[in-house]
C-alpha atoms as a PDB file:
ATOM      1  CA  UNK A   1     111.063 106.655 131.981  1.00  0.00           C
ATOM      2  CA  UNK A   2     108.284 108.608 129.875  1.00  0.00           C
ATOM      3  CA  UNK A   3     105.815 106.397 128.383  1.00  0.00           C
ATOM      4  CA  UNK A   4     103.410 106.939 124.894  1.00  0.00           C
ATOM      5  CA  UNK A   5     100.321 105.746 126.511  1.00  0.00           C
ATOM      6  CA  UNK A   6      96.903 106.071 124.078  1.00  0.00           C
ATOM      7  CA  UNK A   7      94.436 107.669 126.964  1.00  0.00           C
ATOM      8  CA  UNK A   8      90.819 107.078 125.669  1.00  0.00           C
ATOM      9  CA  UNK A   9      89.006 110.047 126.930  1.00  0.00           C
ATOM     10  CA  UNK A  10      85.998 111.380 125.765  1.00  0.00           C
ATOM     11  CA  UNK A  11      86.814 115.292 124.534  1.00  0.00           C
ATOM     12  CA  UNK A  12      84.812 118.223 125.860  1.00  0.00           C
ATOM     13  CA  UNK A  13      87.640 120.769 126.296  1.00  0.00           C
ATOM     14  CA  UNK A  14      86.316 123.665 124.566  1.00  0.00           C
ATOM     15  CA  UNK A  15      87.617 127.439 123.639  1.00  0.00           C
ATOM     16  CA  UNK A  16      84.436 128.408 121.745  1.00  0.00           C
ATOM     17  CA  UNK A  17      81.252 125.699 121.109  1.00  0.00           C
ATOM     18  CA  UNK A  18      78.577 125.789 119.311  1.00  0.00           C
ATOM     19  CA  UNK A  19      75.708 123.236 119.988  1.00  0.00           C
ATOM     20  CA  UNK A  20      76.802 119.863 118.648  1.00  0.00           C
ATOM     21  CA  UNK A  21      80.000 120.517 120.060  1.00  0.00           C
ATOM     22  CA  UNK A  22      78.292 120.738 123.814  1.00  0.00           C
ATOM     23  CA  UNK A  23      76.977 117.452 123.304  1.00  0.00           C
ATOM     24  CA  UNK A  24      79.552 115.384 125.324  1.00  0.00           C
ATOM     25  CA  UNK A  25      79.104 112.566 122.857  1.00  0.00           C
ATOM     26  CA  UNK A  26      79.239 114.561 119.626  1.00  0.00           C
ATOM     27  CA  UNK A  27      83.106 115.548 119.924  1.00  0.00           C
ATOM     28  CA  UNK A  28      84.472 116.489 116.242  1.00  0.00           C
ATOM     29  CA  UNK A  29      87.957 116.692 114.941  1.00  0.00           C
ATOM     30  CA  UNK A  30      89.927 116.451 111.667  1.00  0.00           C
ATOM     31  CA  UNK A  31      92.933 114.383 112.927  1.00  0.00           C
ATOM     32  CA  UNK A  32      94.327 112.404 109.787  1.00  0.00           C
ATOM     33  CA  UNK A  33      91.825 114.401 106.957  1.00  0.00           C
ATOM     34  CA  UNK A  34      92.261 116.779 105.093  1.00  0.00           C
ATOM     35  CA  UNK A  35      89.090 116.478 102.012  1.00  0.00           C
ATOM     36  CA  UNK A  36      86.888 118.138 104.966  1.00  0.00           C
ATOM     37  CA  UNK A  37      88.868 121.215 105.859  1.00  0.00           C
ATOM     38  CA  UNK A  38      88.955 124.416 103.773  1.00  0.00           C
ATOM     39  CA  UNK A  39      91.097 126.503 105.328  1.00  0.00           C
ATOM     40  CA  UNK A  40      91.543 129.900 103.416  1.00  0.00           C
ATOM     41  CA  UNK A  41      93.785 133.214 103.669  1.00  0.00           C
ATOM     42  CA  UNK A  42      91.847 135.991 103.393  1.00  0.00           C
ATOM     43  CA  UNK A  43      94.836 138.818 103.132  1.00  0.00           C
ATOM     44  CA  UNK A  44      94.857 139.930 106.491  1.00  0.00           C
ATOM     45  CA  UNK A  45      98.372 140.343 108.793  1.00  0.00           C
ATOM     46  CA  UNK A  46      99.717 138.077 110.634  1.00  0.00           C
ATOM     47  CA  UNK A  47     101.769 138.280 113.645  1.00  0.00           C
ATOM     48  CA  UNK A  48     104.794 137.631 111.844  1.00  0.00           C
ATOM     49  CA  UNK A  49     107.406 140.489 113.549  1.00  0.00           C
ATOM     50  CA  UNK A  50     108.426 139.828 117.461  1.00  0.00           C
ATOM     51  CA  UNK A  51     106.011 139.605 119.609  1.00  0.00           C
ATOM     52  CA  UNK A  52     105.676 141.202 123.141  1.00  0.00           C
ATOM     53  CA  UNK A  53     103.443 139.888 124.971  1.00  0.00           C
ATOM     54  CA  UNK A  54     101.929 141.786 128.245  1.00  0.00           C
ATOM     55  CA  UNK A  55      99.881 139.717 130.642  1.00  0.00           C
ATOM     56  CA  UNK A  56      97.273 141.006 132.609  1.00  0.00           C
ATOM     57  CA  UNK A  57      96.471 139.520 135.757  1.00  0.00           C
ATOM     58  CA  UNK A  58      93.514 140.473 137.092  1.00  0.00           C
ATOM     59  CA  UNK A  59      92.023 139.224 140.356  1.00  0.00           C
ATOM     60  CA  UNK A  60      93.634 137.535 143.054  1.00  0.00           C
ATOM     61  CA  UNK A  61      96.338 134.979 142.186  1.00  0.00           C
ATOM     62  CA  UNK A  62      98.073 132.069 143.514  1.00  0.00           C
ATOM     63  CA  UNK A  63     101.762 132.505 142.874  1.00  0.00           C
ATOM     64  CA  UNK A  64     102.639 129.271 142.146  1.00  0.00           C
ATOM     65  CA  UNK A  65      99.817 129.255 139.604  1.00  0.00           C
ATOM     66  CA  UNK A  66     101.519 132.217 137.569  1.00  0.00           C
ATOM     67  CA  UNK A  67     104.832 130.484 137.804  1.00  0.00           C
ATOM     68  CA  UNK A  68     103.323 127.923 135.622  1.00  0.00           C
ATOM     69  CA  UNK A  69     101.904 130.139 133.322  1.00  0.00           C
ATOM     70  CA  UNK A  70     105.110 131.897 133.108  1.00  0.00           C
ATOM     71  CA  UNK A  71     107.035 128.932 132.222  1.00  0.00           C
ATOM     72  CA  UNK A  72     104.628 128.354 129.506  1.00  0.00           C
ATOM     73  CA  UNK A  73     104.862 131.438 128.134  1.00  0.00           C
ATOM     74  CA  UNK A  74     108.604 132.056 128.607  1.00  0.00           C
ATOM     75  CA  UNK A  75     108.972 128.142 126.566  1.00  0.00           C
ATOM     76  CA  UNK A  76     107.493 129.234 123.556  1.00  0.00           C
ATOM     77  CA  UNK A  77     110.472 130.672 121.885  1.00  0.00           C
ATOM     78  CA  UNK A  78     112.810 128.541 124.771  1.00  0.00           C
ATOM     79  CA  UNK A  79     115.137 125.512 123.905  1.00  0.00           C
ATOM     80  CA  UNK A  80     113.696 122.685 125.757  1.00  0.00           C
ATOM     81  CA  UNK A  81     114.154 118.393 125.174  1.00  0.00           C
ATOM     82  CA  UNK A  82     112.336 117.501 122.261  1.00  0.00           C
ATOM     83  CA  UNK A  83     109.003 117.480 121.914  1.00  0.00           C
ATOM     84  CA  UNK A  84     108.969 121.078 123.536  1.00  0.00           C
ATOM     85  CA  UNK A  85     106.938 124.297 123.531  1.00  0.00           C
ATOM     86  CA  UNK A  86     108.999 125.763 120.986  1.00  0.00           C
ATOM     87  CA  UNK A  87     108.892 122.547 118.856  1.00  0.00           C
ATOM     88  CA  UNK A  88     104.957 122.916 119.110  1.00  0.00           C
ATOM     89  CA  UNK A  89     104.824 126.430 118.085  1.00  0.00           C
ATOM     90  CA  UNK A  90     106.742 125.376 114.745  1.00  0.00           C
ATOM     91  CA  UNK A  91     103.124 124.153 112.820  1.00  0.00           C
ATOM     92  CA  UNK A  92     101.959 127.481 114.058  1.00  0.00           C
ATOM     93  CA  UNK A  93     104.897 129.207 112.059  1.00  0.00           C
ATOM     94  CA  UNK A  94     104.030 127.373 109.107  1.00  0.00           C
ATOM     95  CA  UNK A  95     101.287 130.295 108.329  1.00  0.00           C
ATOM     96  CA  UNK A  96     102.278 133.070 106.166  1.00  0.00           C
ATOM     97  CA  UNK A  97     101.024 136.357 104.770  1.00  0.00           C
ATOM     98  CA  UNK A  98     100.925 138.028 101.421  1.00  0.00           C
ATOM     99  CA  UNK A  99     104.404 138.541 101.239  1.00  0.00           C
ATOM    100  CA  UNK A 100     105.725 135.406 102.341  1.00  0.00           C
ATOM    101  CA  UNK A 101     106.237 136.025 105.975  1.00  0.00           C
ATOM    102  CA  UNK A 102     105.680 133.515 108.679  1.00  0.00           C
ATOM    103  CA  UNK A 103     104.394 134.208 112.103  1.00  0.00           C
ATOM    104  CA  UNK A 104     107.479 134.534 114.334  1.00  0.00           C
ATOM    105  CA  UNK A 105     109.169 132.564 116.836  1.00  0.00           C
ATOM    106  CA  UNK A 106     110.203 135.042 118.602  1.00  0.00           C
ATOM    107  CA  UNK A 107     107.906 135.481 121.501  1.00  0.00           C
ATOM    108  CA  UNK A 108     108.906 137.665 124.698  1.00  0.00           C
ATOM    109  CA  UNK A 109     107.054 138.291 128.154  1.00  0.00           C
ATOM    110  CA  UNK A 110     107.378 142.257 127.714  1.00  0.00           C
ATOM    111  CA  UNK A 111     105.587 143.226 130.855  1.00  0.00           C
ATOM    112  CA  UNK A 112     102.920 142.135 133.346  1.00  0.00           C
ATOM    113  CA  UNK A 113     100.236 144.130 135.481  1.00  0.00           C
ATOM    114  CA  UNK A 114      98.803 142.823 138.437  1.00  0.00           C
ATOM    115  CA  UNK A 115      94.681 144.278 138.585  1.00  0.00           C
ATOM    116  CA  UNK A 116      93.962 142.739 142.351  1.00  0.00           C
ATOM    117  CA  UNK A 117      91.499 145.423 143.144  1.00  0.00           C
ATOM    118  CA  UNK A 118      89.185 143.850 140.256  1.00  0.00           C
ATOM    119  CA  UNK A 119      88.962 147.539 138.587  1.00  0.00           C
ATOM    120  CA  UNK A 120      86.335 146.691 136.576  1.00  0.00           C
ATOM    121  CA  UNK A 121      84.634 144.485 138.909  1.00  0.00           C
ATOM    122  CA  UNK A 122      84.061 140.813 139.143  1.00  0.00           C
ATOM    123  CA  UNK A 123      81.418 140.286 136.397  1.00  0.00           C
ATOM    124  CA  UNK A 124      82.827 141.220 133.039  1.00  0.00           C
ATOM    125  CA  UNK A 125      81.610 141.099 129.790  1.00  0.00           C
ATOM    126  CA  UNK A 126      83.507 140.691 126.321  1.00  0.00           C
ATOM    127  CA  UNK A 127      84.308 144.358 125.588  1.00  0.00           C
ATOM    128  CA  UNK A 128      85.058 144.872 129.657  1.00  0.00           C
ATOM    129  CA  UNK A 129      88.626 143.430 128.297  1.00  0.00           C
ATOM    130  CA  UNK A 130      89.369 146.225 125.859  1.00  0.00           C
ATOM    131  CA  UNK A 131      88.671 148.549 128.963  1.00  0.00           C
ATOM    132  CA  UNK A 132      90.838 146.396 131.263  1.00  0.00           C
ATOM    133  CA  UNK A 133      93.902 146.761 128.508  1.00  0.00           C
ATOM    134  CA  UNK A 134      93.219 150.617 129.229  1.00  0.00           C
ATOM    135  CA  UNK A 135      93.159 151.297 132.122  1.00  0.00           C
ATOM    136  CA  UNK A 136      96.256 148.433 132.419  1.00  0.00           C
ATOM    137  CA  UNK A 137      98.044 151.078 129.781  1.00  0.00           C
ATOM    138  CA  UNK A 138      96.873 154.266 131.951  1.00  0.00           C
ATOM    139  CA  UNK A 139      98.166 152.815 134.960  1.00  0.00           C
ATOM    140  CA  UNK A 140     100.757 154.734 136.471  1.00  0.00           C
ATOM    141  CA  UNK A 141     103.746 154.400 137.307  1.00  0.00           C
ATOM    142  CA  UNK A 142     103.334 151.112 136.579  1.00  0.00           C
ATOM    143  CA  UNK A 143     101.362 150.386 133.741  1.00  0.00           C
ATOM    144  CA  UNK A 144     102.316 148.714 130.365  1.00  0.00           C
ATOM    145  CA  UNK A 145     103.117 150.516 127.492  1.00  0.00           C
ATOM    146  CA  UNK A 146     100.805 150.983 124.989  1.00  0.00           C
ATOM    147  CA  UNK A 147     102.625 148.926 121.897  1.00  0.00           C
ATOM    148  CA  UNK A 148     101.019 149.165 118.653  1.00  0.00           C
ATOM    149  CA  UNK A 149     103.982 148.015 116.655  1.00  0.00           C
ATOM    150  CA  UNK A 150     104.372 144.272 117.829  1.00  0.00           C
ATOM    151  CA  UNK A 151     102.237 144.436 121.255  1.00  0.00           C
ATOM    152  CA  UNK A 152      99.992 141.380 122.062  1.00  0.00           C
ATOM    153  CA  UNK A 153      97.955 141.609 125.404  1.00  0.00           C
ATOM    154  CA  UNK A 154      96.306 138.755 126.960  1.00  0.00           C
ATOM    155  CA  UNK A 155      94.447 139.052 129.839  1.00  0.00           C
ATOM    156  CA  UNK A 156      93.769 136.337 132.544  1.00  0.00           C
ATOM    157  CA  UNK A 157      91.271 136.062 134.911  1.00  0.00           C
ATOM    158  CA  UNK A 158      91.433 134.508 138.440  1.00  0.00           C
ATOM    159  CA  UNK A 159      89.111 131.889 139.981  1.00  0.00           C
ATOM    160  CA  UNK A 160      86.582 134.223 141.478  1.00  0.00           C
ATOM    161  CA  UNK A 161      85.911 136.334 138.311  1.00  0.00           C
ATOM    162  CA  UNK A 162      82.829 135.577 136.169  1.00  0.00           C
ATOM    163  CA  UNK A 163      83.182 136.129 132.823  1.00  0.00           C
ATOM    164  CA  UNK A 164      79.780 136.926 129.592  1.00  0.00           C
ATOM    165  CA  UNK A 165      79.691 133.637 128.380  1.00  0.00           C
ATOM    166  CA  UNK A 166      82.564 131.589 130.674  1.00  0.00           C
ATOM    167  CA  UNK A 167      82.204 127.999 130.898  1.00  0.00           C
ATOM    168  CA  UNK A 168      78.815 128.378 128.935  1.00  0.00           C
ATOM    169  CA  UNK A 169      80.110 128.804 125.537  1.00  0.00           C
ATOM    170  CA  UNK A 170      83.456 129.530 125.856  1.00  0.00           C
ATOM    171  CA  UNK A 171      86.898 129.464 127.892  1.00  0.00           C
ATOM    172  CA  UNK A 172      88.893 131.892 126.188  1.00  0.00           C
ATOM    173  CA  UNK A 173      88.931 134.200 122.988  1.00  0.00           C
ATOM    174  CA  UNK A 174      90.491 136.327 121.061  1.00  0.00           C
ATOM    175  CA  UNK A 175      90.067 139.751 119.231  1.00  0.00           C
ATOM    176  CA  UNK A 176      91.433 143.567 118.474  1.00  0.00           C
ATOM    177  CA  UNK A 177      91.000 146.955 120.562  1.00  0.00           C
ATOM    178  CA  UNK A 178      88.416 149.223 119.631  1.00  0.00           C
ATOM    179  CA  UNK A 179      90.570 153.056 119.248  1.00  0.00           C
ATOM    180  CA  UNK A 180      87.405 154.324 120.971  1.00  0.00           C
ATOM    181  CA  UNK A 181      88.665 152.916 123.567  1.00  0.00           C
ATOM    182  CA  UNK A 182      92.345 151.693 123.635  1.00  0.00           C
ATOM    183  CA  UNK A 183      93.181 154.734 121.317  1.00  0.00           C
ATOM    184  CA  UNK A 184      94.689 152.144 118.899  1.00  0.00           C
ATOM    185  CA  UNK A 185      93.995 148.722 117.577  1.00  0.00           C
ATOM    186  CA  UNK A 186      96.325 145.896 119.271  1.00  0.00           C
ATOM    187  CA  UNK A 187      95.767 141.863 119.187  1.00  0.00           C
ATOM    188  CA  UNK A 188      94.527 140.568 122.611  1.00  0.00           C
ATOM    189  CA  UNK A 189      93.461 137.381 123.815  1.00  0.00           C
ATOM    190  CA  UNK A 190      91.305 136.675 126.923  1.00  0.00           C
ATOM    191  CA  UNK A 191      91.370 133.366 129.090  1.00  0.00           C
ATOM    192  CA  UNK A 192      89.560 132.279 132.745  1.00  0.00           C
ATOM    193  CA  UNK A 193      91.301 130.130 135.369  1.00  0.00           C
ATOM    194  CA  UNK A 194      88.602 127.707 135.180  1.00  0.00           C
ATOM    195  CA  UNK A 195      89.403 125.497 138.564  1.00  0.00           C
ATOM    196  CA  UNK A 196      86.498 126.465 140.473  1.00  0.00           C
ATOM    197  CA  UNK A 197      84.060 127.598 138.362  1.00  0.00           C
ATOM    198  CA  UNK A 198      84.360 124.679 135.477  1.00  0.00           C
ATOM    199  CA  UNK A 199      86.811 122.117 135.103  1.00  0.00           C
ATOM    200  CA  UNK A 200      84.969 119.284 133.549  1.00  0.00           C
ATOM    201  CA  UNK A 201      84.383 122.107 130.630  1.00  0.00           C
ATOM    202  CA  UNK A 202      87.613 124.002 130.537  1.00  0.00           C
ATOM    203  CA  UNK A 203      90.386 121.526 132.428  1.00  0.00           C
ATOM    204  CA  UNK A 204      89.365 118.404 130.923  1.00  0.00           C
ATOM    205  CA  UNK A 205      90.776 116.131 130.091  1.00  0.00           C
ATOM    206  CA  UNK A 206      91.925 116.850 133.767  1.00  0.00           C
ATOM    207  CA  UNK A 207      88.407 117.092 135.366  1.00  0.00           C
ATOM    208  CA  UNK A 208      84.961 115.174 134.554  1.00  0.00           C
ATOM    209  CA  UNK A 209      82.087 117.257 132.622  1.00  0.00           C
ATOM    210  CA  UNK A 210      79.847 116.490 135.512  1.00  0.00           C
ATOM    211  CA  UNK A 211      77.123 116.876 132.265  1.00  0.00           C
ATOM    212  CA  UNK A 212      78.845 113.848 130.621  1.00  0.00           C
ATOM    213  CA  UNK A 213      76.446 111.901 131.818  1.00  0.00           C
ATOM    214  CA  UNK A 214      78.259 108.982 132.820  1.00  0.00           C
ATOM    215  CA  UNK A 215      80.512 108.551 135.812  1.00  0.00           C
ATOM    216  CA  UNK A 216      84.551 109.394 135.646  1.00  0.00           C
ATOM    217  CA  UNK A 217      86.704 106.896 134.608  1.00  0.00           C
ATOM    218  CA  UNK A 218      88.063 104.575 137.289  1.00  0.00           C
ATOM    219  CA  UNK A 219      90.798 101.996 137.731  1.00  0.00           C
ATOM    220  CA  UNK A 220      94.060 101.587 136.075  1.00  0.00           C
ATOM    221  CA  UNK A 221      94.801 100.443 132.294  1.00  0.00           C
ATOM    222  CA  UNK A 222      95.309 103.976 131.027  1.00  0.00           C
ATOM    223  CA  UNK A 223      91.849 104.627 131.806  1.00  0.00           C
ATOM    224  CA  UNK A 224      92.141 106.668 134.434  1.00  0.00           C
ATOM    225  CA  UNK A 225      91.308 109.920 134.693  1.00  0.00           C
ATOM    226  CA  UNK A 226      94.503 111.941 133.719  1.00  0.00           C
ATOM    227  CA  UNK A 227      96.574 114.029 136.427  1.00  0.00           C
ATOM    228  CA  UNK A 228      97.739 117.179 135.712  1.00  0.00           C
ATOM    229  CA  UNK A 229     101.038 117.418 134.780  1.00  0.00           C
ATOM    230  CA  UNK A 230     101.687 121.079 137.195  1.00  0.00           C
ATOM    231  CA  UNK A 231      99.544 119.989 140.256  1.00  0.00           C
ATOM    232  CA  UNK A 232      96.543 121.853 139.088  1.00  0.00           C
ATOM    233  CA  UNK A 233      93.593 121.160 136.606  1.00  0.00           C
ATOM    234  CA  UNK A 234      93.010 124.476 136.131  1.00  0.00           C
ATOM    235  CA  UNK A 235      95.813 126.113 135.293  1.00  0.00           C
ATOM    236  CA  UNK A 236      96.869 122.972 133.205  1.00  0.00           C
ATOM    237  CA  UNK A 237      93.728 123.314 131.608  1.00  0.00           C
ATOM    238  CA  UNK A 238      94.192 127.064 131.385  1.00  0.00           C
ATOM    239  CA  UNK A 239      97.766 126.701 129.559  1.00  0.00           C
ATOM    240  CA  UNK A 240      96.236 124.569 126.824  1.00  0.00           C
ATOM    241  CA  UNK A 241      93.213 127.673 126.221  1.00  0.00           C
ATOM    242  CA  UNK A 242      96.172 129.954 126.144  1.00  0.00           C
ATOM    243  CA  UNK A 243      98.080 127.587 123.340  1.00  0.00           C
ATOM    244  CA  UNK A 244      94.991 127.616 121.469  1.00  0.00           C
ATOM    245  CA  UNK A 245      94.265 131.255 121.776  1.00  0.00           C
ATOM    246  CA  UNK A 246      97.964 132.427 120.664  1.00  0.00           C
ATOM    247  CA  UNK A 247      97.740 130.022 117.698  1.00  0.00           C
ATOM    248  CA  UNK A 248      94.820 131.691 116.782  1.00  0.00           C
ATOM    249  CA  UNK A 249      95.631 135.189 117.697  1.00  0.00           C
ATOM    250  CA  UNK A 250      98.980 134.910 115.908  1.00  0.00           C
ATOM    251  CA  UNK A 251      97.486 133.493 112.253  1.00  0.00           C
ATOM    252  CA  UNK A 252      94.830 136.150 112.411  1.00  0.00           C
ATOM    253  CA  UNK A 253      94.512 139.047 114.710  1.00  0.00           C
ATOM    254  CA  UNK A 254      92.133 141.481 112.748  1.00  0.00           C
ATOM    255  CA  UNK A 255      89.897 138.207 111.708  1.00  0.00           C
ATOM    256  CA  UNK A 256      90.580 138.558 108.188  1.00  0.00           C
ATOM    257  CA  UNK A 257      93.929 136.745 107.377  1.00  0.00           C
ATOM    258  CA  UNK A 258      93.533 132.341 108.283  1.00  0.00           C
ATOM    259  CA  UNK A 259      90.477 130.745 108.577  1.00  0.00           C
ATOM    260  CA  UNK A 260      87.566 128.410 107.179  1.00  0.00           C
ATOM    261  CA  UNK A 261      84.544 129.404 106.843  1.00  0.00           C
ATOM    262  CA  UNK A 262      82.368 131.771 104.823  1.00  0.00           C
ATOM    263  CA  UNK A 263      81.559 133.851 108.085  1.00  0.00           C
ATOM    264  CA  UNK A 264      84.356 136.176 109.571  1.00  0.00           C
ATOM    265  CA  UNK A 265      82.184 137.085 112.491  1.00  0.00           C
ATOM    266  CA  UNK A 266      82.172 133.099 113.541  1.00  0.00           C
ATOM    267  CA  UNK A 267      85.964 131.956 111.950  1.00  0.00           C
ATOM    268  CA  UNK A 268      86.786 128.422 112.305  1.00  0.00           C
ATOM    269  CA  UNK A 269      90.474 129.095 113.314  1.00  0.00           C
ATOM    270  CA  UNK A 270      93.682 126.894 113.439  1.00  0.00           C
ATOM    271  CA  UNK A 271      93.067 125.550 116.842  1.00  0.00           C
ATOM    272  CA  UNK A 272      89.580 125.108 116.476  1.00  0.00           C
ATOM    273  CA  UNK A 273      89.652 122.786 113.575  1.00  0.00           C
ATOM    274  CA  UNK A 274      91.564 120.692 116.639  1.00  0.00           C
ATOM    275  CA  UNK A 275      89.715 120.459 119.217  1.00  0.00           C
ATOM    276  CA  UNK A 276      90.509 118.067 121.504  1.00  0.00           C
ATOM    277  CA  UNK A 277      92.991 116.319 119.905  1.00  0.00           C
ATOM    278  CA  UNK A 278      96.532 116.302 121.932  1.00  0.00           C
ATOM    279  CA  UNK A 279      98.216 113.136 120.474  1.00  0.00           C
ATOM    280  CA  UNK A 280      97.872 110.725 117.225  1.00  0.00           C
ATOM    281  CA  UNK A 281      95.197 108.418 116.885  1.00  0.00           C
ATOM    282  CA  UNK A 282      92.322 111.316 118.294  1.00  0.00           C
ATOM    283  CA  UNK A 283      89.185 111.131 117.158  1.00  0.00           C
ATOM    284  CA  UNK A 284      85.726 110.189 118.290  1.00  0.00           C
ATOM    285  CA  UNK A 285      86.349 111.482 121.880  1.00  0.00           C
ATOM    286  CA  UNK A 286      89.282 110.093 122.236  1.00  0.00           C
ATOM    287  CA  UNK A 287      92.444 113.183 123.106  1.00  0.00           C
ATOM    288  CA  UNK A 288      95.154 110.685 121.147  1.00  0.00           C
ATOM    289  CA  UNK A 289      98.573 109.043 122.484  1.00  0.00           C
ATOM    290  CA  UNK A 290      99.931 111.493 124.711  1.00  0.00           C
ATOM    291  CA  UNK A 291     103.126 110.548 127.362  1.00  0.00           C
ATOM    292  CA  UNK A 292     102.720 109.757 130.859  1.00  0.00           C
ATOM    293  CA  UNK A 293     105.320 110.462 133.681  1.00  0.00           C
ATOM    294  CA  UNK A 294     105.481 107.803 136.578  1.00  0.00           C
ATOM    295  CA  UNK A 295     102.985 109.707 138.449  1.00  0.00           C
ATOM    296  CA  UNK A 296      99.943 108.939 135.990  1.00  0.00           C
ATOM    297  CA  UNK A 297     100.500 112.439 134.796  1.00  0.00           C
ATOM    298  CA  UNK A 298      99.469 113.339 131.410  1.00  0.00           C
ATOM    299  CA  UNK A 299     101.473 115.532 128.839  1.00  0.00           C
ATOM    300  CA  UNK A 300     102.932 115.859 125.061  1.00  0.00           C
ATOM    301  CA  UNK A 301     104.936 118.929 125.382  1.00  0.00           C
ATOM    302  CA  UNK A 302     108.138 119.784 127.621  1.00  0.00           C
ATOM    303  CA  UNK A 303     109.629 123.756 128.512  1.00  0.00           C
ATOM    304  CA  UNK A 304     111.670 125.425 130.418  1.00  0.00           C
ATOM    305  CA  UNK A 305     112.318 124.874 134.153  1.00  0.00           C
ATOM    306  CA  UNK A 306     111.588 120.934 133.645  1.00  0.00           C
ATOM    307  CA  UNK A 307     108.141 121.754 133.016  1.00  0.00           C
ATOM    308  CA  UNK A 308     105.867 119.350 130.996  1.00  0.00           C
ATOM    309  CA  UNK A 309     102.342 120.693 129.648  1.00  0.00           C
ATOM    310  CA  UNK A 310      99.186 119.033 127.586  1.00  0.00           C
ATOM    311  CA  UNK A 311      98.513 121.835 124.973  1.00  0.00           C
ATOM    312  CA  UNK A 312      96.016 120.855 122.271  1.00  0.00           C
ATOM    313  CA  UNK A 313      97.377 120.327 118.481  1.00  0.00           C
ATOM    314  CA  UNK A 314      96.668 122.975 115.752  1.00  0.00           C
ATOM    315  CA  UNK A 315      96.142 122.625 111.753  1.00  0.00           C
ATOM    316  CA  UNK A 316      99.445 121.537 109.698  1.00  0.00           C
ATOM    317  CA  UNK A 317      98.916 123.722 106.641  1.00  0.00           C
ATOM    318  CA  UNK A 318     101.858 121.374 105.292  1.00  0.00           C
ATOM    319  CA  UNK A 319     100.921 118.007 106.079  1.00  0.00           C
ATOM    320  CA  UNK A 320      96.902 119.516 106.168  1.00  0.00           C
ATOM    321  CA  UNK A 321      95.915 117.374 108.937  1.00  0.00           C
ATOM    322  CA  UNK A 322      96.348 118.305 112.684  1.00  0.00           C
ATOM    323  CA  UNK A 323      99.338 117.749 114.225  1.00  0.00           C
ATOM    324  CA  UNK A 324     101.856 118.091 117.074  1.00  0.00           C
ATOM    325  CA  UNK A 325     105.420 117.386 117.270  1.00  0.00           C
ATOM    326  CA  UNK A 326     104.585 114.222 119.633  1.00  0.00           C
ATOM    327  CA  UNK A 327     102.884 112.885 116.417  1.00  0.00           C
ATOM    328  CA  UNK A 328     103.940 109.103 115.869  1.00  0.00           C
ATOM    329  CA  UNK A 329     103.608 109.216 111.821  1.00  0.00           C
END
């Protein structure tokens, strides 16, 4: 039996932080308001055709570990028991462009490319991914195609890849190829398996910010720390950076369509007004009321395969609060 359980965590999970949000005390969300959010379209597309999605996967991988990703990927547009994936992605749908079009639900794993000989090394910076996507798209006689119509590309890195500004500032991002080199311009997104390198930044609420400065949480109550609902912190961490990176990807690819903000170059984004929060009542540090199996593990979402995930909630432009579809108002 699946219970709603309020788990009071501090929040430190982050995708992209500036200062204030690295201070492990100083956690900020708009769950519940609405007066502090301006949220503007700025004409831009969205992603609002089919997407197909190619994933990258460079480094070494454990196979299991992609299996989960997989599933994640494959429930976004999957039926699944309510809440699911696909329920999820419905607030994310809610965003439309100039004409009237929402982002679509129709989301399909096109291809996949496996980079194990790290071609660009094992240190990459920011642009390295636009170079990655080429070479990915140059590959033959395997590579992906080169998709410019509805093509989304989202590259993941394995455990021993390091990565400009990984667990520092950020664990994942999102942006458009340069034609320089791509030879078009095509939404990608970037994220880092951050298991080994840093969990208490990346996989919490799975791991402990070893910078929190106070110890984990211990003993039982619903104050323990929570398990991972896959077996892994990392790539249960991971799934939620990818969540928050498609969100964003989707309701503005070319950084000029959904945002707040008077800076385009720094966007505060649909996931990022929402960080942290996973479940109702979040706020303050806390991640919200989120279900628990009978194994302590944590989750608010279910796909495909019997899969359950913990995948962070976005900006309702409807209801103009955050919000998930294991909301409990």
């Amino acid at each position: 039996m699946q219970l709603l359980t309020l788990l009071l965590c501090f929040c430190s999970q982050a995708f992209s932080l500036n200062q204030n949000q690295l201070d492990f005390n100083q956690a900020k969300n708009y769950e519940g308001s609405s007066n502090l959010v301006d949220l503007q379209y700025h004409m831009g597309p969205i992603l609002s055709s089919p997407i197909n999605l190619y994933v990258i996967w460079y480094g070494h991988w454990n196979p299991s570990h992609q299996a989960t990703i997989r599933d994640f990927l494959y429930s976004l547009s999957s039926p699944a028991p309510f809440p699911s994936v696909a329920d999820w992605w419905r607030a994310v749908r809610l965003y439309t462009d100039q004409t009237g079009a929402n982002i679509t639900s129709n989301i399909a794993l096109s291809g996949e490319f496996y980079d194990f000989k790290y071609s660009h090394g094992m240190y990459l910076s920011r642009l390295s991914m636009q170079s990655i996507i080429s070479s990915a798209v140059r590959s033959h006689p395997n590579g992906l195609p080169l998709n410019y119509n509805n093509g989304l590309y989202l590259i993941l890195t394995s455990s021993n890849v390091q990565v400009q500004d990984f667990c520092r500032a950020v664990c994942g991002f999102h942006y458009f190829t340069f034609p320089s080199i791509v030879g078009v311009t095509v939404p990608y997104a970037w994220v880092g398996y951050s298991g080994t390198q840093c969990p208490g930044m990346c996989a919490y609420p799975f791991a402990w910010p070893k910078y929190s400065g106070m110890p984990p949480p211990s003993g039982n109550g619903g104050n323990d720390l929570m398990k991972a609902p896959n077996g892994d912190a990392g790539v249960d961490g991971m799934i939620s950076v990818i969540a928050h990176e498609l969100a964003e990807v989707s309701s503005n690819p070319l950084v000029n369509a959904w945002y707040a903000g008077d800076d385009p170059t720094a966007p505060t984004e649909i996931a990022d007004l929402c960080l942290g929060v996973y479940g109702t009542g979040a706020g303050g540090g806390f991640v919200g009321a989120v279900y628990k199996d009978s194994w302590g593990n944590g989750f608010n979402v279910n796909g495909v395969k019997g899969r359950k995930f913990l995948v962070q909630w976005v900006w309702n432009p409807v209801r103009r609060r955050c919000f998930g579809p294991n909301a409990m108002d």
